[in-house]
C-alpha atoms as a PDB file:
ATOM      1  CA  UNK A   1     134.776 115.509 112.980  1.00  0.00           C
ATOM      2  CA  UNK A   2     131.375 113.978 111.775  1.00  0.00           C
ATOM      3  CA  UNK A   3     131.269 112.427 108.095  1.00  0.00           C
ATOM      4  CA  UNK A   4     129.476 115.456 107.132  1.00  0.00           C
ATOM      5  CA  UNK A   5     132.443 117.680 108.178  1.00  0.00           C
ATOM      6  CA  UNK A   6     134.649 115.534 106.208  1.00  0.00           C
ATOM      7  CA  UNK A   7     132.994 115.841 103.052  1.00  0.00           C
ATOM      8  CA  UNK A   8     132.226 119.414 103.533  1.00  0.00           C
ATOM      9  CA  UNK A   9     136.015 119.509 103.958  1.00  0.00           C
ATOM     10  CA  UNK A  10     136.792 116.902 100.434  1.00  0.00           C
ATOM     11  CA  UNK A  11     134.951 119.289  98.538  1.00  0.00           C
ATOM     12  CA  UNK A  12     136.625 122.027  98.975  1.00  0.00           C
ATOM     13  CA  UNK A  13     140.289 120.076  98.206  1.00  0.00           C
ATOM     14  CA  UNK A  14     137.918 118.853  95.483  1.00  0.00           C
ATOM     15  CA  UNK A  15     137.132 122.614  93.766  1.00  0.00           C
ATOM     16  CA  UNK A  16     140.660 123.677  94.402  1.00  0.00           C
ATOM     17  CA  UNK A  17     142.020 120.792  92.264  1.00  0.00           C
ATOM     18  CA  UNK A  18     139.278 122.264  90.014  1.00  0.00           C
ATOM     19  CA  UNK A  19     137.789 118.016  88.634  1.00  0.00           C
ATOM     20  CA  UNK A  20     134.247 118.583  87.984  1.00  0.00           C
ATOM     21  CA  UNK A  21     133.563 114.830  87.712  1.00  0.00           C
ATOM     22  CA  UNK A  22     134.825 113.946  91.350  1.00  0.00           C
ATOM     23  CA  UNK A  23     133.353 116.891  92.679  1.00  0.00           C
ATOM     24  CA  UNK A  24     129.483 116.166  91.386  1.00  0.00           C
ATOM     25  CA  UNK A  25     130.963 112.397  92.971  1.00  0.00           C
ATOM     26  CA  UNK A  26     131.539 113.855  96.433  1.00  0.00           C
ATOM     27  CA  UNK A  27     128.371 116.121  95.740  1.00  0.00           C
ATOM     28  CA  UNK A  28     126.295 113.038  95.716  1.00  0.00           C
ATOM     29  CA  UNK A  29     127.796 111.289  98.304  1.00  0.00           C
ATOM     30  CA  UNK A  30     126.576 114.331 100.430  1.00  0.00           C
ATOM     31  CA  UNK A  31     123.277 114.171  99.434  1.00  0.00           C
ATOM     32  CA  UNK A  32     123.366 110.130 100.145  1.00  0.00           C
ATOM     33  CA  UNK A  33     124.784 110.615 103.758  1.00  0.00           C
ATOM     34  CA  UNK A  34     121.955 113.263 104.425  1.00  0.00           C
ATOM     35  CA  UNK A  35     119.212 110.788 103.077  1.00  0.00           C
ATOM     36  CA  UNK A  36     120.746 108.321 106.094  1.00  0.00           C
ATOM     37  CA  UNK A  37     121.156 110.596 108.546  1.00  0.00           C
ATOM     38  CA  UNK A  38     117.130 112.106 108.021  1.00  0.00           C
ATOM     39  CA  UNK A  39     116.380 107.916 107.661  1.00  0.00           C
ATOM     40  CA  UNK A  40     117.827 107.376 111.102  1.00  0.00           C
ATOM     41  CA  UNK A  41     116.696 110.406 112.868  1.00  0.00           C
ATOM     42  CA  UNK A  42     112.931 109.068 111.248  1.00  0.00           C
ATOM     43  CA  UNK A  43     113.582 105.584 112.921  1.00  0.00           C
ATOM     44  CA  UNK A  44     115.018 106.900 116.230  1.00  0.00           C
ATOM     45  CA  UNK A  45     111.405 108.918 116.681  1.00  0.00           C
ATOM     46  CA  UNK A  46     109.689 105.362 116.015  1.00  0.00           C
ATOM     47  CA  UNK A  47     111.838 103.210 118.400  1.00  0.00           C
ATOM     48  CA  UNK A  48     111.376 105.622 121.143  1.00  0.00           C
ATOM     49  CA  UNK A  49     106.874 106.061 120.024  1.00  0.00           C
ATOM     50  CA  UNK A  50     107.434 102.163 120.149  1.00  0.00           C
ATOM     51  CA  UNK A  51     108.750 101.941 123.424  1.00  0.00           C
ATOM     52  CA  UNK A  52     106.229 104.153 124.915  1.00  0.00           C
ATOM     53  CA  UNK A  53     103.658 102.109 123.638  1.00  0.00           C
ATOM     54  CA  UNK A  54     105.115  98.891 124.792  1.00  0.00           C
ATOM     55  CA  UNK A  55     105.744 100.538 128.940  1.00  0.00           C
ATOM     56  CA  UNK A  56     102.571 101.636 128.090  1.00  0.00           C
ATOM     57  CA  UNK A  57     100.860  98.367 127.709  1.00  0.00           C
ATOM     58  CA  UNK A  58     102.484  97.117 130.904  1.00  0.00           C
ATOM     59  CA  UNK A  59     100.786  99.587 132.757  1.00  0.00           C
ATOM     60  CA  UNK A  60      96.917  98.813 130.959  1.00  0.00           C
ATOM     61  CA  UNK A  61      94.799  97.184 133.615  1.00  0.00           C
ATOM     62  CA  UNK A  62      91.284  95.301 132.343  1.00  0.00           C
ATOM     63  CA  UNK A  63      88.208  95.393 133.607  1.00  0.00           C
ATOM     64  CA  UNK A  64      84.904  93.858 133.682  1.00  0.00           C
ATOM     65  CA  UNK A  65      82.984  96.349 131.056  1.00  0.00           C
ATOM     66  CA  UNK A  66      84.453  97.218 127.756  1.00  0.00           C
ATOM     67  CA  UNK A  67      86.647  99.962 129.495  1.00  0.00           C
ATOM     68  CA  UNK A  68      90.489  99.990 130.278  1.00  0.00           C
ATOM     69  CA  UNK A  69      92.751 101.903 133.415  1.00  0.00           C
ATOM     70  CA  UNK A  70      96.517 102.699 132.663  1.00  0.00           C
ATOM     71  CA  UNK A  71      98.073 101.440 136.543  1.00  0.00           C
ATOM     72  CA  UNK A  72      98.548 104.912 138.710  1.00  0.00           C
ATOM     73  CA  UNK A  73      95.639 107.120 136.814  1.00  0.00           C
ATOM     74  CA  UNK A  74      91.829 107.401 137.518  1.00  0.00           C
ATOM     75  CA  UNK A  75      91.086 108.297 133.956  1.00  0.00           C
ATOM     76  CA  UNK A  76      88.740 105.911 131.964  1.00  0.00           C
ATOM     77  CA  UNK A  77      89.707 104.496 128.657  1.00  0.00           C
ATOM     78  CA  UNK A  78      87.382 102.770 126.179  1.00  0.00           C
ATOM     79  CA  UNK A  79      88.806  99.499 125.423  1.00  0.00           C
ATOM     80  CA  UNK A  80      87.415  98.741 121.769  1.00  0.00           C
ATOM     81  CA  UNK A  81      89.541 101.502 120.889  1.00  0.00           C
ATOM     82  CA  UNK A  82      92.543 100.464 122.316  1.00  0.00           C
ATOM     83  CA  UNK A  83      92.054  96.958 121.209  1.00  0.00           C
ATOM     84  CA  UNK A  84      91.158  98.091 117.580  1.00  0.00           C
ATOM     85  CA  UNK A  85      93.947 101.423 116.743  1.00  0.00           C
ATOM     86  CA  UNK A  86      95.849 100.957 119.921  1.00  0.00           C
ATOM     87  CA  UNK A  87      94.475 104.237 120.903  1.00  0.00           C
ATOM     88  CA  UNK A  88      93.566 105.451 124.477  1.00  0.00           C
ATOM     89  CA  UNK A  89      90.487 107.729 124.230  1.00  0.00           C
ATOM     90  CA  UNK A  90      89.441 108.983 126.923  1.00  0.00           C
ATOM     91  CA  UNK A  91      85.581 108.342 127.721  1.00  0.00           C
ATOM     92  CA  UNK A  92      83.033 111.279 128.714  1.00  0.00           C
ATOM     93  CA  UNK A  93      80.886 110.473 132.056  1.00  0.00           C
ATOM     94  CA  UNK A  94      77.689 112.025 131.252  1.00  0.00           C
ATOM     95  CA  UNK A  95      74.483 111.141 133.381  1.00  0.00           C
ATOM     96  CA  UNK A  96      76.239 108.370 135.470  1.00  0.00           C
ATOM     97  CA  UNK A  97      77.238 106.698 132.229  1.00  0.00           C
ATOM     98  CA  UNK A  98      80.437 106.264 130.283  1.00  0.00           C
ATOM     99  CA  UNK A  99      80.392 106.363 126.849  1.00  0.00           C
ATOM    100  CA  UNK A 100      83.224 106.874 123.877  1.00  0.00           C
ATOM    101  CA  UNK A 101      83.157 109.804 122.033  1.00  0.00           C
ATOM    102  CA  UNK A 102      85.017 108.209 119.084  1.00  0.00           C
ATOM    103  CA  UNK A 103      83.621 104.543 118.354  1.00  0.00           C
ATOM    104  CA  UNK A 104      79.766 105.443 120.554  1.00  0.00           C
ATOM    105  CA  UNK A 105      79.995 101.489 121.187  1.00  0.00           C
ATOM    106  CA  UNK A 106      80.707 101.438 124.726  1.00  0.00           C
ATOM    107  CA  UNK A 107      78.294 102.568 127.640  1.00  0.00           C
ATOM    108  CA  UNK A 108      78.886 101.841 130.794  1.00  0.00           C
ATOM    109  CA  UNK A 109      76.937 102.446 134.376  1.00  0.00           C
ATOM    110  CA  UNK A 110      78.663 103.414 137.508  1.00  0.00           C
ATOM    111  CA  UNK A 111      81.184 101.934 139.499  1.00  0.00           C
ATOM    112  CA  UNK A 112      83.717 100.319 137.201  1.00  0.00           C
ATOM    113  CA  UNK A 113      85.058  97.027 138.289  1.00  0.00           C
END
């Protein structure tokens, strides 16, 4: 039986035994162990968008112009926005060039080293 459950379960002892004061007390415990529970289901969703982000920097590769590979994918990144927000924006190819469609800083010419 979760905590939950259990005080679910109090107050109803509680409103039998008909004691207002304890019951608002067991009514505000509830609301405290729901404030935790929506606290650590907010910090569960960051520790797993944090570990994507670090297995995600393992996988960055670096190259000579302003432009970044994740390891395994052909897709072209621009770099100033990954070094700046942490970002990976994908950059357009248009005319042989690369360019970023977010920051406009970065254009690079064909092939990519």
């Amino acid at each position: 039986m979760g905590l939950l459950d259990t005080i679910k379960d109090a107050v109803s002892v509680i409103q039998k035994a008909d004691n207002l004061d304890l019951y608002r007390q067991i009514l505000d415990i509830q609301r405290q162990a729901l404030e935790q529970q929506e606290a650590m289901l907010k910090l569960i969703a960051e520790n797993k968008e944090l570990k994507a982000q670090l297995q995600r920097k393992g996988r960055v590769i670096r190259h000579k112009q302003p432009v970044i590979t994740l390891e395994g994918e052909d897709t072209v990144y621009c770099a100033s926005c990954y070094g700046k927000d942490d970002k990976l924006i994908q950059m357009k190819l248009v005319d042989g060039y690369y360019w970023c469609p977010v920051c406009h800083v970065t254009h690079i010419h064909l092939p990519i080293d």
